[in-house]
Each structure stands twice: as structure tokens, then as C-alpha cells.
C-alpha atoms as a PDB file:
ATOM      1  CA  UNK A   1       0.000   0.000   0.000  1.00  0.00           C
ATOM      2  CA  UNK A   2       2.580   2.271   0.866  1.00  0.00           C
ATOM      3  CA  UNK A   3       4.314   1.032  -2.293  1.00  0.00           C
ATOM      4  CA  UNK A   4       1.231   2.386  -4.399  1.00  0.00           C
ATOM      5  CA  UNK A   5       1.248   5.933  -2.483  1.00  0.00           C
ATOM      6  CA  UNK A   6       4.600   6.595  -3.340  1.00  0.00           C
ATOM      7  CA  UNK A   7       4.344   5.910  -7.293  1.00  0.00           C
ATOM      8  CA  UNK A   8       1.048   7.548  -7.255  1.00  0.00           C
ATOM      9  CA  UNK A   9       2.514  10.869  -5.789  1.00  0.00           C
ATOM     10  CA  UNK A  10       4.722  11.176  -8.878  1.00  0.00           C
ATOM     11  CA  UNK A  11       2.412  10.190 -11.033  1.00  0.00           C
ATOM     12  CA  UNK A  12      -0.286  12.448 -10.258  1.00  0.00           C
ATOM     13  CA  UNK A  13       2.363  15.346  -9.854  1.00  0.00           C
ATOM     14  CA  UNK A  14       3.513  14.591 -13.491  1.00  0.00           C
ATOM     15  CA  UNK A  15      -0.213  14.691 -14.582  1.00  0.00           C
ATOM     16  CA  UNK A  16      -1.088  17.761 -12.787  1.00  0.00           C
ATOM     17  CA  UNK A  17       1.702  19.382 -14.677  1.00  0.00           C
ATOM     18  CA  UNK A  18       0.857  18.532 -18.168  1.00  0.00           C
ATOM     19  CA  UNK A  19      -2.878  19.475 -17.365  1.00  0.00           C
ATOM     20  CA  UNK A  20      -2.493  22.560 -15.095  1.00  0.00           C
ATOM     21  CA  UNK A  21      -3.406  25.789 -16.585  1.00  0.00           C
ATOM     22  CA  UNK A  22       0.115  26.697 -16.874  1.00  0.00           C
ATOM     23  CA  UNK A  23       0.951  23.827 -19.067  1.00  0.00           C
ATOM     24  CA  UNK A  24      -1.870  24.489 -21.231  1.00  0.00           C
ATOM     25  CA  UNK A  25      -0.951  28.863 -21.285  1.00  0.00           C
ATOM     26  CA  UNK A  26       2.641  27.937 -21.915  1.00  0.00           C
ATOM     27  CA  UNK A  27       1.667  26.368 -25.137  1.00  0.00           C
ATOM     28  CA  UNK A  28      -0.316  28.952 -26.674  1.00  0.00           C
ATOM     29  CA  UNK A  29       1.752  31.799 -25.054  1.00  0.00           C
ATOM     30  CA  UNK A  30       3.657  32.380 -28.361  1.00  0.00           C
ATOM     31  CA  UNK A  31       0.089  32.721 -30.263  1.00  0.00           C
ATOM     32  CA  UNK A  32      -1.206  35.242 -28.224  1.00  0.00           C
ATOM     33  CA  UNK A  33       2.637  36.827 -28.289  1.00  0.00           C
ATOM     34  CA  UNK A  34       2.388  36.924 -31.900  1.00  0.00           C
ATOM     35  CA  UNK A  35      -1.597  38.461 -32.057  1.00  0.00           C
ATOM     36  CA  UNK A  36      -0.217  41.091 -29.502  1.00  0.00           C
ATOM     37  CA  UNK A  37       2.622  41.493 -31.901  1.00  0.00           C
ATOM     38  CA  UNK A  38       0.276  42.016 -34.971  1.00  0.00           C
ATOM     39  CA  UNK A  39      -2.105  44.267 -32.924  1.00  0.00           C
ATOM     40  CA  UNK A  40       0.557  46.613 -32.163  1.00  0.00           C
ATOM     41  CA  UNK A  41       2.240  46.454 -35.835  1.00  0.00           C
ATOM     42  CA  UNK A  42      -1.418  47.270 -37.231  1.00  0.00           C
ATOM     43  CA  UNK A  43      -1.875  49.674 -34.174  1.00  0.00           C
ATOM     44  CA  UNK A  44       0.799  51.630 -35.905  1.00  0.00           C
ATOM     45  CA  UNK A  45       0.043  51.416 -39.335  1.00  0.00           C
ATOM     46  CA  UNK A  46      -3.519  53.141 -38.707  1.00  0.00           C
ATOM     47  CA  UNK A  47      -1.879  55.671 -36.169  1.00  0.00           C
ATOM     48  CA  UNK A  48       0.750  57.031 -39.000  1.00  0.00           C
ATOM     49  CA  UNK A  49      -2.044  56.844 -41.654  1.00  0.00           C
ATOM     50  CA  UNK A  50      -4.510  58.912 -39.289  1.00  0.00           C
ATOM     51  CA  UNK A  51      -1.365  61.437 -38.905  1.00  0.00           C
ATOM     52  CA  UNK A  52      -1.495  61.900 -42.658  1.00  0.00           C
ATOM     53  CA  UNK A  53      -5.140  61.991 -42.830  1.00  0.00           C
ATOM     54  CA  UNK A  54      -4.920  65.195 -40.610  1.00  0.00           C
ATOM     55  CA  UNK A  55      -2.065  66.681 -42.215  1.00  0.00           C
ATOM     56  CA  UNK A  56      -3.786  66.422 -45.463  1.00  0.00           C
ATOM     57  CA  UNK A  57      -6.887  67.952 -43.842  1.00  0.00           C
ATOM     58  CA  UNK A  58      -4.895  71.063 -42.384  1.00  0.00           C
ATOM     59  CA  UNK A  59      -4.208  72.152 -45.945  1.00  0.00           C
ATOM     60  CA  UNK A  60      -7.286  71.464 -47.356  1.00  0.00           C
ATOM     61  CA  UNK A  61      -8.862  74.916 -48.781  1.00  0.00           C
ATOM     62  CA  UNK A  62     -12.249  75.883 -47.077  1.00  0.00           C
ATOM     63  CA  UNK A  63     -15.328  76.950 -49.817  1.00  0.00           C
ATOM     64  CA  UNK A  64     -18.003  78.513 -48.050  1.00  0.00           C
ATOM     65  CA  UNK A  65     -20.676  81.325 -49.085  1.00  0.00           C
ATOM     66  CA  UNK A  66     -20.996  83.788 -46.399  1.00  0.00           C
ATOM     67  CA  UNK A  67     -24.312  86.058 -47.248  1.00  0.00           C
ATOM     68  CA  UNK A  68     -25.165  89.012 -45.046  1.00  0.00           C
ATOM     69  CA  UNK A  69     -28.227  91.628 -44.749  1.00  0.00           C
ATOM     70  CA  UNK A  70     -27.752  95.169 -45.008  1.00  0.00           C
ATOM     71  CA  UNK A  71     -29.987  98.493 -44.978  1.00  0.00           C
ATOM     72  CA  UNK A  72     -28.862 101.606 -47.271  1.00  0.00           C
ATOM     73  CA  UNK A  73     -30.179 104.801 -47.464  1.00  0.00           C
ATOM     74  CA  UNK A  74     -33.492 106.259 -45.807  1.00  0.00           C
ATOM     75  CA  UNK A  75     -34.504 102.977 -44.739  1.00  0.00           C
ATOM     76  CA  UNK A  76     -38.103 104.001 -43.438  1.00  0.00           C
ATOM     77  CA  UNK A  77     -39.063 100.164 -43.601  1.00  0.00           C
ATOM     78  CA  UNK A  78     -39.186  97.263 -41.690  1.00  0.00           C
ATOM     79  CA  UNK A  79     -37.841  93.832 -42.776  1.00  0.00           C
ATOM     80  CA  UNK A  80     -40.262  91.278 -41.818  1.00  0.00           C
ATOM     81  CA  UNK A  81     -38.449  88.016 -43.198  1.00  0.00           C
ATOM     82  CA  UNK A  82     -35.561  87.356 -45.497  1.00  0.00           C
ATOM     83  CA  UNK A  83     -35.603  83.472 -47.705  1.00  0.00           C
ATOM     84  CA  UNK A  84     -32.340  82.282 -49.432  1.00  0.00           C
ATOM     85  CA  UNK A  85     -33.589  79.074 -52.086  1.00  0.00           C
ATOM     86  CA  UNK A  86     -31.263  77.267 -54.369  1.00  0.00           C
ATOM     87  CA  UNK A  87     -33.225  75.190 -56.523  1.00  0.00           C
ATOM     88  CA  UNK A  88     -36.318  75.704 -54.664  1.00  0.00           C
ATOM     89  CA  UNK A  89     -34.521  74.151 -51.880  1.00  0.00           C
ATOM     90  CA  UNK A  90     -34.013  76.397 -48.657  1.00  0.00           C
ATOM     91  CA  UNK A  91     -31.136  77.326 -47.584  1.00  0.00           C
ATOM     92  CA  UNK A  92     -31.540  79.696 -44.425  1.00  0.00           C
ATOM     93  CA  UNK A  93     -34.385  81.896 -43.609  1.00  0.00           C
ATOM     94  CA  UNK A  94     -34.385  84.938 -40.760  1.00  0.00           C
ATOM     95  CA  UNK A  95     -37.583  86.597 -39.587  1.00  0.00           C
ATOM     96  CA  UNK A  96     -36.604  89.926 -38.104  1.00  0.00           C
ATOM     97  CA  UNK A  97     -37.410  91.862 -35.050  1.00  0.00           C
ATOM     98  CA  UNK A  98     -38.205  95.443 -34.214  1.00  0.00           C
ATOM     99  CA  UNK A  99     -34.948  95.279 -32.324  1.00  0.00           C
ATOM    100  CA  UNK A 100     -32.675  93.790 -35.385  1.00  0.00           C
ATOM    101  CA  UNK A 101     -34.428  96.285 -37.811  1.00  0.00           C
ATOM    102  CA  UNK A 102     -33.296  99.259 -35.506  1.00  0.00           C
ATOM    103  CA  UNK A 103     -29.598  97.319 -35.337  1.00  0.00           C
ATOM    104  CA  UNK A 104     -30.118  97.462 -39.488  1.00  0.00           C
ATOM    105  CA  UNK A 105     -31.169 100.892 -39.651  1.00  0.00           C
ATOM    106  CA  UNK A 106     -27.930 102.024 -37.463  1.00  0.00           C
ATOM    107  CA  UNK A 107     -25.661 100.074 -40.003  1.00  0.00           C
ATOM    108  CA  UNK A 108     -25.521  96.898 -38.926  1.00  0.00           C
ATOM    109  CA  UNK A 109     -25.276  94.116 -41.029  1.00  0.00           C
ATOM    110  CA  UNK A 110     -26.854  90.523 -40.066  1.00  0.00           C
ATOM    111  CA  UNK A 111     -24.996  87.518 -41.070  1.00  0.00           C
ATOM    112  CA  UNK A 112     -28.077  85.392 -42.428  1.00  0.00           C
ATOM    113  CA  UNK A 113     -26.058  82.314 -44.058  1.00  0.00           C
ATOM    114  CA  UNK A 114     -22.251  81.157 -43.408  1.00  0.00           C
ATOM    115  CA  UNK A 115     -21.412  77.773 -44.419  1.00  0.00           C
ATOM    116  CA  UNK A 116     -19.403  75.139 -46.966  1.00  0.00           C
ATOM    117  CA  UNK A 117     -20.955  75.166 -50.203  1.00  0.00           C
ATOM    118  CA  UNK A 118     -19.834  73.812 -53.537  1.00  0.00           C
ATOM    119  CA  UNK A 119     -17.957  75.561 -56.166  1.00  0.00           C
ATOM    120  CA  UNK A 120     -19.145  76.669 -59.400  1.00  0.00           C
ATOM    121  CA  UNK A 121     -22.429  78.775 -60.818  1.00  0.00           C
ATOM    122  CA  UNK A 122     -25.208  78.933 -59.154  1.00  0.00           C
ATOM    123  CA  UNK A 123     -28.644  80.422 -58.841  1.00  0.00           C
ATOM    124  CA  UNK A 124     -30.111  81.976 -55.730  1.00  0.00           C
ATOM    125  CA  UNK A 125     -33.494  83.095 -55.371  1.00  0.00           C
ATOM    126  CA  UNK A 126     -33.940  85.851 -52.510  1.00  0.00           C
ATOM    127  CA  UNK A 127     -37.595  85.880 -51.220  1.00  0.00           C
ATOM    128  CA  UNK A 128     -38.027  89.534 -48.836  1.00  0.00           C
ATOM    129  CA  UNK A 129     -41.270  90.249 -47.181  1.00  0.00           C
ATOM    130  CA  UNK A 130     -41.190  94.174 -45.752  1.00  0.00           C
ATOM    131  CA  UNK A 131     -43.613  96.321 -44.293  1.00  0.00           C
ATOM    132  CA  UNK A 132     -44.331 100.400 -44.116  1.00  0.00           C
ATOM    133  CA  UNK A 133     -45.824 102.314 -41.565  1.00  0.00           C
ATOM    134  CA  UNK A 134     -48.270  99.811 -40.118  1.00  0.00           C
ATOM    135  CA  UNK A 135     -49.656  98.370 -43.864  1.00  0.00           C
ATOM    136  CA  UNK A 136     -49.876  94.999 -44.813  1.00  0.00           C
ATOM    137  CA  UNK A 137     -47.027  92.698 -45.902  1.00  0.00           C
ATOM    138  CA  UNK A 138     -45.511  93.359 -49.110  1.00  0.00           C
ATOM    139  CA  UNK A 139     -43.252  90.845 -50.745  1.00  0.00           C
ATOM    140  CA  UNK A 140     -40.455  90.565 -53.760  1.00  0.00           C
ATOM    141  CA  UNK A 141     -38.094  87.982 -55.098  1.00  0.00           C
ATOM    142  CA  UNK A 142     -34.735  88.487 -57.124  1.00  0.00           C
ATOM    143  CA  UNK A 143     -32.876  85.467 -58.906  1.00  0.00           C
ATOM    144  CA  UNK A 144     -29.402  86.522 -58.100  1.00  0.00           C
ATOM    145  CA  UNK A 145     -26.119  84.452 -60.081  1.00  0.00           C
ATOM    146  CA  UNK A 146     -23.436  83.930 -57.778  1.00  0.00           C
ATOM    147  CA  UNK A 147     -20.032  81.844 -58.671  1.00  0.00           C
ATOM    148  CA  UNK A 148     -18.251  80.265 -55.897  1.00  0.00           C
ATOM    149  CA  UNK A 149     -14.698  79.664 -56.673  1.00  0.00           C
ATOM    150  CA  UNK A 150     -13.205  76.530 -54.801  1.00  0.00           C
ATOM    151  CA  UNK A 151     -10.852  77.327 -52.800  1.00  0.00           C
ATOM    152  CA  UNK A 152     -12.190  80.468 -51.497  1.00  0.00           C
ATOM    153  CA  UNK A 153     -14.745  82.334 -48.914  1.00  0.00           C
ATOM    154  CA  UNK A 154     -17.427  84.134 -50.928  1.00  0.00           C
ATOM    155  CA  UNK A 155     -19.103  87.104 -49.460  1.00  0.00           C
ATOM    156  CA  UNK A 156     -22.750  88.129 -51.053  1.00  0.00           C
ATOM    157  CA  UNK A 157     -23.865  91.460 -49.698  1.00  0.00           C
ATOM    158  CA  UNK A 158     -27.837  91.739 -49.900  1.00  0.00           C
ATOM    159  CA  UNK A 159     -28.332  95.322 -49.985  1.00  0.00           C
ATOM    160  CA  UNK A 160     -32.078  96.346 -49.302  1.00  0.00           C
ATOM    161  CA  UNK A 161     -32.955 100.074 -50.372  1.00  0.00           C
ATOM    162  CA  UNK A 162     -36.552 101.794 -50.304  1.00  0.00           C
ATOM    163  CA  UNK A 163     -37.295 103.841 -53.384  1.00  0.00           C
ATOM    164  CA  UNK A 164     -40.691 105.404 -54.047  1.00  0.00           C
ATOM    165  CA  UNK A 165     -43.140 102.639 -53.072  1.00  0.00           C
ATOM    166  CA  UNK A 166     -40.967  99.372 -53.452  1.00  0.00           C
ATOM    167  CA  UNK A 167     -38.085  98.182 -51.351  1.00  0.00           C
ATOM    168  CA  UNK A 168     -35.664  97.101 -54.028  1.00  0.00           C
ATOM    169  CA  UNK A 169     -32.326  94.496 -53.090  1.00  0.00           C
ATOM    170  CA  UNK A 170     -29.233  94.986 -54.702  1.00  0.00           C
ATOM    171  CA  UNK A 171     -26.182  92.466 -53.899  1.00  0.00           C
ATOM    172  CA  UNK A 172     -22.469  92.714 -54.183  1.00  0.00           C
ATOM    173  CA  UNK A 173     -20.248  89.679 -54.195  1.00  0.00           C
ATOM    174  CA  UNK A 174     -17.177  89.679 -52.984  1.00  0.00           C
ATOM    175  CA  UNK A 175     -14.101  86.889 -52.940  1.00  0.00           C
ATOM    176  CA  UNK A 176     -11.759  86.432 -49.889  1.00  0.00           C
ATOM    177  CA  UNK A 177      -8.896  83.596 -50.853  1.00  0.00           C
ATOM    178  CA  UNK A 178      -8.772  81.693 -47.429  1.00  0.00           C
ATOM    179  CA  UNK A 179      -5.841  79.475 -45.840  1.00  0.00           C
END
């Protein structure tokens, strides 16, 4: 009996060893090493490539269409609401205050549309409602052909103007190289 103890120690210590979790980790230890390995080396790859990615962005030209509102003259009117349509497709619209028609009146210009647009000829359509000492609404539209260059900020100035009975829009555009 004793004689059976003694070879079954080393036996079950030898089997214990090729079973244990270590035995079994120690053999796919150089797997895993070499996944880690790849991880990282792809890790890299996409790291440097990002880099680039946002090098290449920091030089990339900005092309945007800035338009802003203006009052000129004897401006004894009151803007009511201001559309900008490309395509029949809206692109901003601003319904004004007494307060921002005062600001107008004093000079001040209202920035009614500032973002990326794409290059090339276009078509706006300007839809302006107004009204006059208390009457009713009046309203006018003006197809006006803007040409974005790429590369570039474009500034339209919409210049509104009261003469005789109509309030008539004039615009001015304007190109800013940006970097």
C-alpha cells in the first residue's frame, strides 16, 4: 500500500503538470505573443495613416458662401423676413425683429447664411417680405447668379434700399482667398 502511495505521488504530480493551466498557457503563449505582436504592428500602421489623414486635412482649402443683410439709405421700412432658395430648396431663412431692424437701420449688417458650399455657378433666389408704416405685408423675389470659386470664402452682400413705393435688393459679391 505504501508502495502504491509513493508511485502515485509522482504520477499524479507529473499529470497535474501537463494538465495545469500553466501547461496548457505555456503552449499557446507564443500565439497570443504573436496576435499582440500584430495588434501593435497594425496599431501603428492606422496611427501614422490617421497622422497623414490630418495633415492632409490642415491644408485642405475651405469653400463657403458667407451672405449678409444690409440696410442703405433712408430705410423708413421694416424687414419682416428674409428666404435664401437654391433650386427651390431652402437654404436659411431669418424673420426679423423690431430690435434687429433698428440694429439694421444704425448700419448693422446681419450675417443670415455662413457655411461650406460647392464651387461653381449657381442660382439663388432671394424671397423679402417688408412692411411700411403699419400696412400689410408686401413681398419681392430676385434670382441673383453667384459663382463660388473653390478654394475660397465668398461674401454676397444683400443690400435692401426703399425707393418710391418698393423696397428694391441689390447684392455685391465679394471673394476672400482663405488658408
Amino acid at each position: 500500500m505504501k508502495l502504491n502511495i509513493i508511485l502515485l505521488i509522482p504520477t499524479l504530480f507529473f499529470c497535474s503538470a501537463i494538465l495545469s493551466p500553466k501547461g496548457v498557457h505555456a503552449a499557446e503563449e507564443p500565439s497570443l505573443g504573436a496576435l499582440i505582436n500584430q495588434l501593435s504592428t497594425n496599431y501603428s500602421f492606422l496611427n501614422e495613416e490617421f497622422e497623414k489623414l490630418e495633415q492632409d486635412i490642415r491644408g485642405f482649402s475651405r469653400t463657403s458662401l458667407n451672405i449678409s443683410v444690409i440696410k442703405r439709405g433712408n430705410s423708413k421700412f421694416n424687414l419682416t423676413s428674409v428666404e435664401i432658395l437654391e433650386n427651390d430648396n431652402l437654404l436659411t431663412e431669418h424673420f426679423y425683429s423690431s430690435i434687429e431692424n433698428r440694429a439694421l437701420d444704425a448700419g448693422g449688417r446681419h450675417q443670415i447664411f455662413n457655411e461650406e458650399f460647392r464651387g461653381g455657378k449657381h442660382t439663388l433666389k432671394a424671397i423679402y417680405y417688408w412692411t411700411e408704416d403699419g400696412s400689410s405685408v408686401k413681398s419681392s423675389k430676385l434670382l441673383i447668379p453667384i459663382n463660388v470659386s473653390i478654394g475660397r470664402t465668398q461674401l454676397l452682400e444683400l443690400a435692401f434700399e426703399k425707393k418710391d413705393d418698393k423696397v428694391n435688393l441689390k447684392h455685391h459679391q465679394f471673394n476672400f482667398a482663405v488658408r
